[in-house]
N, C-alpha and C. Protein backbone atom coordinates (compact mmCIF):
# COMPACT_ATOMS: atom_id res chain seq x y z
N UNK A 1 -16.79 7.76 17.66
CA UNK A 1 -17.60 7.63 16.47
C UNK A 1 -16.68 7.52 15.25
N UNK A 2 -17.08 6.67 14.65
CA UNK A 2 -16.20 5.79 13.15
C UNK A 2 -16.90 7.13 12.09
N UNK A 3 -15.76 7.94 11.29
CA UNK A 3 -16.57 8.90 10.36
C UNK A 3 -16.25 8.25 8.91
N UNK A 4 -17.24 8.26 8.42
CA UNK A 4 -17.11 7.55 6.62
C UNK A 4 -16.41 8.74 5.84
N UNK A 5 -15.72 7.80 4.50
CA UNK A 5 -14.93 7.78 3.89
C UNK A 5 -15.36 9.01 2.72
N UNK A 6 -14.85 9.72 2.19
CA UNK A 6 -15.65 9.89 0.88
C UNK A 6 -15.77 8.77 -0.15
N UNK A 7 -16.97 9.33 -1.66
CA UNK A 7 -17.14 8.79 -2.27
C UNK A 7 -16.92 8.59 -3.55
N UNK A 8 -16.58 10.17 -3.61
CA UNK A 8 -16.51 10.61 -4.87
C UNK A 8 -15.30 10.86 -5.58
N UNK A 9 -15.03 10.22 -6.56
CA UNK A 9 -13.68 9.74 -7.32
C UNK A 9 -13.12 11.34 -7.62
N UNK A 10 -13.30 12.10 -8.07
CA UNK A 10 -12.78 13.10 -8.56
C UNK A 10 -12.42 13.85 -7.56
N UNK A 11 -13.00 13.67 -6.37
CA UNK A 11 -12.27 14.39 -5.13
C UNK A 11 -11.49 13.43 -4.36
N UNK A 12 -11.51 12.02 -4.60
CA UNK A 12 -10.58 11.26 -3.81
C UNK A 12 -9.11 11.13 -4.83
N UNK A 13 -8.70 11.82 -5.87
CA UNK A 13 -7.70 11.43 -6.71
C UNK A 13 -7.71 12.76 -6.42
N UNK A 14 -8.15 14.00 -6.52
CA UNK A 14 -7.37 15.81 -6.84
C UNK A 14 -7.07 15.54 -4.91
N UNK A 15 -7.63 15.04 -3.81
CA UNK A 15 -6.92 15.40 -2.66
C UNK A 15 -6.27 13.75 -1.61
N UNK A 16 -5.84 12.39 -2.80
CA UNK A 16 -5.14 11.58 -2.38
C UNK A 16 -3.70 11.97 -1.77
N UNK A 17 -3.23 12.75 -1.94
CA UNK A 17 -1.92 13.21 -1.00
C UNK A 17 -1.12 12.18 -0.72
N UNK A 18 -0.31 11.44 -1.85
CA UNK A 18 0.49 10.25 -1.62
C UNK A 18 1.13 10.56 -0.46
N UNK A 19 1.68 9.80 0.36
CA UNK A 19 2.71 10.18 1.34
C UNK A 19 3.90 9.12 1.41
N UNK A 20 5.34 9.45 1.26
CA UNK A 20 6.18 8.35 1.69
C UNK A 20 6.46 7.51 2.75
N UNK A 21 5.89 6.44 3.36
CA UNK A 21 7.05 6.36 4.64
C UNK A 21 7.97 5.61 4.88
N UNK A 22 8.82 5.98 5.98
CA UNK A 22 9.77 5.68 6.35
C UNK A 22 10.20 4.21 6.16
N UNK A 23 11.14 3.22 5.44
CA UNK A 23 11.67 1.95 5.94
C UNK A 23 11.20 1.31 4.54
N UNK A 24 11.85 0.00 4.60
CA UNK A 24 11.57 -1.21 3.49
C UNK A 24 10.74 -1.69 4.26
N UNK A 25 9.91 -2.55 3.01
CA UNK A 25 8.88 -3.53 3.64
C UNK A 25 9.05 -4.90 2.78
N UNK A 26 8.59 -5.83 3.47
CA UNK A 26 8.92 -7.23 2.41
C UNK A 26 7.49 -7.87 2.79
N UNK A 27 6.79 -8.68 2.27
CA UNK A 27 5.84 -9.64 2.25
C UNK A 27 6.47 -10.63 2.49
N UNK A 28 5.99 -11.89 3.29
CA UNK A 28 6.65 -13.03 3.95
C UNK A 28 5.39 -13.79 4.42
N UNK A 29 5.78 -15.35 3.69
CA UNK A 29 4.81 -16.27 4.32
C UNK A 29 4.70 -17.08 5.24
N UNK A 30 4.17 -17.22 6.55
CA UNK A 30 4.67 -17.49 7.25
C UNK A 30 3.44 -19.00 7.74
N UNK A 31 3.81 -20.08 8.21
CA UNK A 31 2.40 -20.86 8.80
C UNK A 31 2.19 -21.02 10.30
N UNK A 32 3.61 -20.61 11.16
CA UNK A 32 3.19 -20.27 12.41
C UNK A 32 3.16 -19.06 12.84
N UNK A 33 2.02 -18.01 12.89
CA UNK A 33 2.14 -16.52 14.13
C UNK A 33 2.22 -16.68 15.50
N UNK A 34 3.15 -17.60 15.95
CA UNK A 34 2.89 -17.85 17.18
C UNK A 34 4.43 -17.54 17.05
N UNK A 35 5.36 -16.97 16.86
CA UNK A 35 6.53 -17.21 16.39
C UNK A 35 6.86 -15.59 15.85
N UNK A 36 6.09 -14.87 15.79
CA UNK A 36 5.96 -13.27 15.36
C UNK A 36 5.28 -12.56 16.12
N UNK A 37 6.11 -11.49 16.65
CA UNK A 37 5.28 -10.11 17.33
C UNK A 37 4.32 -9.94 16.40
N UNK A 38 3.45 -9.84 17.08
CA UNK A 38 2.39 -9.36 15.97
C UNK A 38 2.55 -7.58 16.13
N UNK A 39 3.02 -6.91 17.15
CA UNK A 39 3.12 -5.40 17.34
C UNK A 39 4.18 -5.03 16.11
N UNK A 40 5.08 -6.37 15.36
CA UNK A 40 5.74 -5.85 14.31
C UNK A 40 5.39 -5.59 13.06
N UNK A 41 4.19 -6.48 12.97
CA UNK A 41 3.67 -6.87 11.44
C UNK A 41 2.97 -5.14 11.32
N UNK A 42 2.82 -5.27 10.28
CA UNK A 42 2.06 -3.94 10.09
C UNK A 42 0.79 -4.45 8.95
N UNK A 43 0.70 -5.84 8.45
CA UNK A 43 -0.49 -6.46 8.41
C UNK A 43 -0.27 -7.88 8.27
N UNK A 44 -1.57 -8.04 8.09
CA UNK A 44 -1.24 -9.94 7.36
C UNK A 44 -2.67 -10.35 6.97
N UNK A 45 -2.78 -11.52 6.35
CA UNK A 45 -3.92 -11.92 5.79
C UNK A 45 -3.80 -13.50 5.16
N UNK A 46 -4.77 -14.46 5.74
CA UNK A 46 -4.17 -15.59 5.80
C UNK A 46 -5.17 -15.77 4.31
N UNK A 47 -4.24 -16.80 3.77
CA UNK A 47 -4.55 -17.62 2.31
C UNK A 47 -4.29 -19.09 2.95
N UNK A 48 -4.61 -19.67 1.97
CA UNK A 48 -4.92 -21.34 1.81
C UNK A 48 -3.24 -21.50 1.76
N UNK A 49 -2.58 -21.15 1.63
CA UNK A 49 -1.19 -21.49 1.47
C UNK A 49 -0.03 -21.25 3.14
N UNK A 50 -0.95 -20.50 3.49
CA UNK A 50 -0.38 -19.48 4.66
C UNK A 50 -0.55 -18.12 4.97
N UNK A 51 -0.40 -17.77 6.03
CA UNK A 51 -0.40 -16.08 6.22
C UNK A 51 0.80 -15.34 5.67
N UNK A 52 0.50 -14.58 5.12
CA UNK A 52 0.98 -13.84 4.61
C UNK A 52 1.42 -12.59 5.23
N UNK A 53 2.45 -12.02 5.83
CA UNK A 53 2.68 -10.93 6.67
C UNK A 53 2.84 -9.91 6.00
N UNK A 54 2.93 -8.25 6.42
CA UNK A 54 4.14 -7.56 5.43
C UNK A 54 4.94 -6.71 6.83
N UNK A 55 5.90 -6.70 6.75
CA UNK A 55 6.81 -6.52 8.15
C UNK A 55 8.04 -5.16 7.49
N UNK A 56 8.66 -4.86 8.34
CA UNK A 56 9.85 -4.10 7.82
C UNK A 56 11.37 -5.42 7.77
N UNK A 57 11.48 -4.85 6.82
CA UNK A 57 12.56 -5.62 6.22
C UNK A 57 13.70 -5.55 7.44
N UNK A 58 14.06 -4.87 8.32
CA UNK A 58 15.46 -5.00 9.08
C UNK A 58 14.59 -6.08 10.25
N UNK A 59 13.56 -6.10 10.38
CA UNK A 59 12.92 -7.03 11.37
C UNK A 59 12.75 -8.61 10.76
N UNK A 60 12.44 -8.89 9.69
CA UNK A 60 12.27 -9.73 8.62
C UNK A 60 14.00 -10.75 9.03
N UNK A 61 14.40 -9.58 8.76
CA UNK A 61 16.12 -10.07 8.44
C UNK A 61 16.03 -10.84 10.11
N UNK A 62 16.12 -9.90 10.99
CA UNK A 62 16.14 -10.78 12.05
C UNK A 62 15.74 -12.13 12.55
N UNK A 63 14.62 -12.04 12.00
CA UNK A 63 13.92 -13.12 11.90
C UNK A 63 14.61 -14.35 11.42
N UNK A 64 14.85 -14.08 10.17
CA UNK A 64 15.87 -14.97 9.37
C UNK A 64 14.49 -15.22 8.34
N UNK A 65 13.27 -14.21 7.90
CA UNK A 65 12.48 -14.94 7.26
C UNK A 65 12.86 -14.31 5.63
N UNK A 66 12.37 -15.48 4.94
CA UNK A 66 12.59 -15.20 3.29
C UNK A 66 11.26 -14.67 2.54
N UNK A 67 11.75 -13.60 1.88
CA UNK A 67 11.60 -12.98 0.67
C UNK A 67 11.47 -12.86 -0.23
N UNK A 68 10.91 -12.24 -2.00
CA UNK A 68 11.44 -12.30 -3.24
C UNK A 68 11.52 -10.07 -3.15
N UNK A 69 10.86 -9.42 -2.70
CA UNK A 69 10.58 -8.13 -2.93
C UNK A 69 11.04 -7.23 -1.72
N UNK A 70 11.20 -6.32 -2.03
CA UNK A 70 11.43 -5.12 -1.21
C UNK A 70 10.70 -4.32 -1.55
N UNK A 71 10.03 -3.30 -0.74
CA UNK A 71 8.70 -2.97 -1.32
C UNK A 71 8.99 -1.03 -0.06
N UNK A 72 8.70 0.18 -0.81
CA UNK A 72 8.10 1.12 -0.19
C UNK A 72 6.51 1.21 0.20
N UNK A 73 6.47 1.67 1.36
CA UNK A 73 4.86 1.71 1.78
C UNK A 73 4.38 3.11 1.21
N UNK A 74 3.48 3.39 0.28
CA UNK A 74 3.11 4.62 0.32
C UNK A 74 1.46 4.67 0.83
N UNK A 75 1.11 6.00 1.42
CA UNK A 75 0.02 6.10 2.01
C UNK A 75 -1.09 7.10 1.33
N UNK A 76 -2.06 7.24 1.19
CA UNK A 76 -2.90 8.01 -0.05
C UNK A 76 -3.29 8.63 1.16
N UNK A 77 -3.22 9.62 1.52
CA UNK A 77 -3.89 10.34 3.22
C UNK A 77 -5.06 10.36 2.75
N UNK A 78 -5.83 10.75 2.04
CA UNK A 78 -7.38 11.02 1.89
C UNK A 78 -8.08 9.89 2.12
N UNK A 79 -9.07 10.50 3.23
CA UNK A 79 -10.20 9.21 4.01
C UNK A 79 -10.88 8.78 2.82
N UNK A 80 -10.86 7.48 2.24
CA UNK A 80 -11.77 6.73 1.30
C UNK A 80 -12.33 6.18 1.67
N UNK A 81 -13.89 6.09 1.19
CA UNK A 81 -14.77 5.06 1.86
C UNK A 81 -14.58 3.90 0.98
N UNK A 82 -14.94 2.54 1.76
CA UNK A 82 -14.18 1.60 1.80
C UNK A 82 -15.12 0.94 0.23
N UNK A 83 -16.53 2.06 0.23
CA UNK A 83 -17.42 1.68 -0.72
C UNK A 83 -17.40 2.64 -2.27
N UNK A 84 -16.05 3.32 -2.19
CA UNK A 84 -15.86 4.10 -3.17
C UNK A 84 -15.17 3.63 -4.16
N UNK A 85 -15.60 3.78 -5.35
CA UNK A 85 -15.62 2.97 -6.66
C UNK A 85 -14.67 3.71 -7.63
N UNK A 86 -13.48 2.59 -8.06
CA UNK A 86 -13.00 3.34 -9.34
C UNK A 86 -11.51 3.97 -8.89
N UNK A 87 -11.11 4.48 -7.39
CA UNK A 87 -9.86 4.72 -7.01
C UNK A 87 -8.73 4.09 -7.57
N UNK A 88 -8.78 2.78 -6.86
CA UNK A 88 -7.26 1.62 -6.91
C UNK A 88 -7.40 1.71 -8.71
N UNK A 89 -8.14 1.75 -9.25
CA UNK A 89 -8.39 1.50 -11.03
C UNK A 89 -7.68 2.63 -11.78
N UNK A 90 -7.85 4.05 -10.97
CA UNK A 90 -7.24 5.44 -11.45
C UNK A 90 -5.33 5.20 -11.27
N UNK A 91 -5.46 5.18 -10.26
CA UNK A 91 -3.84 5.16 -9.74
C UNK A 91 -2.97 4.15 -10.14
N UNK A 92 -3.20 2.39 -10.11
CA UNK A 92 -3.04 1.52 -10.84
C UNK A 92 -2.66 1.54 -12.02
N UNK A 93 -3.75 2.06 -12.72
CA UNK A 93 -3.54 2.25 -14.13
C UNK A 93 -2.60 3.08 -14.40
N UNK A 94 -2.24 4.18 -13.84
CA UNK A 94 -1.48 5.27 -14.12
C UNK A 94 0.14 4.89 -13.72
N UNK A 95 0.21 3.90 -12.76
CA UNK A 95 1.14 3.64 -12.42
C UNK A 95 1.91 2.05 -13.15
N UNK A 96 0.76 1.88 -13.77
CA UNK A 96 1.18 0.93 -15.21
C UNK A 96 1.60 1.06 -16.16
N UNK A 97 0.81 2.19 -16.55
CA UNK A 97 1.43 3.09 -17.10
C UNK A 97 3.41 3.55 -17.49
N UNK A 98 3.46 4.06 -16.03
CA UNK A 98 4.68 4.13 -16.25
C UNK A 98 5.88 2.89 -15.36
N UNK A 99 5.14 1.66 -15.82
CA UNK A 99 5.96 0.86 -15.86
C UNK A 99 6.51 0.57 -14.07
N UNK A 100 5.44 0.73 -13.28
CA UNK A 100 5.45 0.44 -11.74
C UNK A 100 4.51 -0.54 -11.17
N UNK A 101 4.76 -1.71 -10.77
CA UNK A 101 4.41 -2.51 -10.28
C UNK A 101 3.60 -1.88 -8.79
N UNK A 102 2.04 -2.36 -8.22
CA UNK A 102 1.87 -2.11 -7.17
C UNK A 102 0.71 -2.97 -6.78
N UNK A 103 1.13 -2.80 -5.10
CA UNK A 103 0.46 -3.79 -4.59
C UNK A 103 -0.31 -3.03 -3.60
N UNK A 104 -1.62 -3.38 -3.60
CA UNK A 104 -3.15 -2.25 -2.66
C UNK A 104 -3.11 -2.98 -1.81
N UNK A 105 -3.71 -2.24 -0.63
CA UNK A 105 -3.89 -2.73 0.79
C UNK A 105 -4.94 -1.41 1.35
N UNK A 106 -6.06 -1.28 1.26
CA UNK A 106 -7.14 -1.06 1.39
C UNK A 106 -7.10 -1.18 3.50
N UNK A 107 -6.59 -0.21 3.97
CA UNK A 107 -7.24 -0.08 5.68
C UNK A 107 -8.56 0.63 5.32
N UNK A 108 -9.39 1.16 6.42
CA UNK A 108 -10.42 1.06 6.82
C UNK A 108 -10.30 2.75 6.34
N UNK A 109 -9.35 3.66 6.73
CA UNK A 109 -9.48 5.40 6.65
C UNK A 109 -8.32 5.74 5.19
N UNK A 110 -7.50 4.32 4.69
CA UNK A 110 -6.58 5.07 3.82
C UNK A 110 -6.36 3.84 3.03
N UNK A 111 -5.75 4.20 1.86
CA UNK A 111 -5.54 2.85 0.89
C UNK A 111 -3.72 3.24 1.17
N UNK A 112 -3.50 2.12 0.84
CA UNK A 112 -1.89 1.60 0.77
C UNK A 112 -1.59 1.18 -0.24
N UNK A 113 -0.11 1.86 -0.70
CA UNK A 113 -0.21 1.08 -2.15
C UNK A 113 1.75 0.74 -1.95
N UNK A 114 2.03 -0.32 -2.30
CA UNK A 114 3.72 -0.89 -1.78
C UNK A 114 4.14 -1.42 -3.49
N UNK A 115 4.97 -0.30 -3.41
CA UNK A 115 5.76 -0.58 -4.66
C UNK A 115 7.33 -0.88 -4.62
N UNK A 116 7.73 -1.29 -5.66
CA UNK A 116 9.52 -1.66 -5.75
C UNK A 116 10.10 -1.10 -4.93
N UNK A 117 10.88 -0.73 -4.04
CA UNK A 117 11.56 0.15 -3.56
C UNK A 117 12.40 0.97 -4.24
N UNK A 118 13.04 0.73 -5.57
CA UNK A 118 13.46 1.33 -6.63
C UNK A 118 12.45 2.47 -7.39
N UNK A 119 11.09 1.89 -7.26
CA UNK A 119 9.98 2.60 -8.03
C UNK A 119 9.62 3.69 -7.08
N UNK A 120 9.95 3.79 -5.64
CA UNK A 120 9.20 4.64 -4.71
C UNK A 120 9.07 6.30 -5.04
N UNK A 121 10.17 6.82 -5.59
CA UNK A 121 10.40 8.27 -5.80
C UNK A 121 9.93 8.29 -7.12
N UNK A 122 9.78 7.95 -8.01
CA UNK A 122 8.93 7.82 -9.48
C UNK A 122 7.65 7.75 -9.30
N UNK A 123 7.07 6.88 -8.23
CA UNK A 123 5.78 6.37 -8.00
C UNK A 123 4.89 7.95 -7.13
N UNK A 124 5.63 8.49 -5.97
CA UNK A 124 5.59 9.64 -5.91
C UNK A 124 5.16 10.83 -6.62
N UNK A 125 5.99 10.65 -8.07
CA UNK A 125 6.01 11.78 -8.61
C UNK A 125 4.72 11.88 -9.41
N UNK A 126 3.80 10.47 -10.14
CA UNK A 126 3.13 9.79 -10.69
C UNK A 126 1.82 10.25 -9.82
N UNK A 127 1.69 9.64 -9.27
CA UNK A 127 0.50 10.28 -7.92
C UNK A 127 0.56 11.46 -7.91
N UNK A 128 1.28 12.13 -7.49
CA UNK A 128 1.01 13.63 -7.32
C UNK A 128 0.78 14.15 -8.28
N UNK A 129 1.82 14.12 -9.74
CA UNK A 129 0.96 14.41 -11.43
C UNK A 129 -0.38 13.72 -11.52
N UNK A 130 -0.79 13.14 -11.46
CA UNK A 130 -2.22 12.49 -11.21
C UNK A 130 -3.49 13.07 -10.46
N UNK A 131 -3.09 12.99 -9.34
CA UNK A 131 -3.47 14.18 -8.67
C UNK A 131 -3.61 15.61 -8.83
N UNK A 132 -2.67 16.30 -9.62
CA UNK A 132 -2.71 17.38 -10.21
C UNK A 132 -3.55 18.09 -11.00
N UNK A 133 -3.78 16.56 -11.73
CA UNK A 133 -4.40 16.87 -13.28
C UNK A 133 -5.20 16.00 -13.80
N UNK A 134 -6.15 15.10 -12.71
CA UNK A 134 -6.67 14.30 -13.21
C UNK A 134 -8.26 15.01 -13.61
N UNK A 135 -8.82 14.66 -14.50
CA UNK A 135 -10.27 14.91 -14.94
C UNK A 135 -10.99 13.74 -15.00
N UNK A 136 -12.44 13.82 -14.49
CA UNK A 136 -13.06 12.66 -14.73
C UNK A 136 -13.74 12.77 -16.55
């Protein structure tokens, strides 16, 4: 049984629980997947231009595929429902704030958010002050 998400903004920002993980990630466009583990990708999503992967960068390299970003994966642990309003807008903003670029990726039990790899330990600290002290 599939359990839903919460809904409610003020409890999905006081218990988002950024989490770091492990490795670089790069975005890469690719027009054949016939040509990629797909057990490597850790997503993709095809556009009018091509699919778009996001992979770990030491696998990438192997590949020989090209790049512009290096990117940390961070993970918001708190189950969001996929119909909850106003999240990516809180954190976003806050992380515009201080001058951090980020990119959402919305799974089904957790949002993803992949920033600079330079920005990762700042971006961290940002979320969790956020989290701390946010009021609706």
């Amino acid at each position: 049984m599939v359990m839903s998400g919460k809904m409610e903004l003020k409890y999905l920002v006081k218990e988002m629980k950024p989490k770091l993980n492990k490795g670089d990630y790069v975005f890469v466009v690719v027009s054949d997947l016939s040509t990629i583990d797909r057990a490597q990708t850790l997503c993709e999503f095809k556009e009018a231009e091509g699919v778009t992967i996001v992979i770990e960068k030491q696998i990438a390299d192997k590949l020989n595929l090209k790049y512009d970003f290096v990117a940390s994966w961070i993970t918001l642990t708190v189950h969001s429902s996929l119909e909850a309003v106003g999240l990516t807008a809180v954190f976003s903003s806050e992380l515009t704030k201080n001058n951090i670029s980020s990119n959402v990726i919305a799974g089904f039990y957790h949002d993803h958010i992949f920033v600079a790899k330079e920005d990762s330990n700042k971006a961290i600290e940002v979320l969790n002050e956020l989290s701390k002290n946010h009021v609706e």
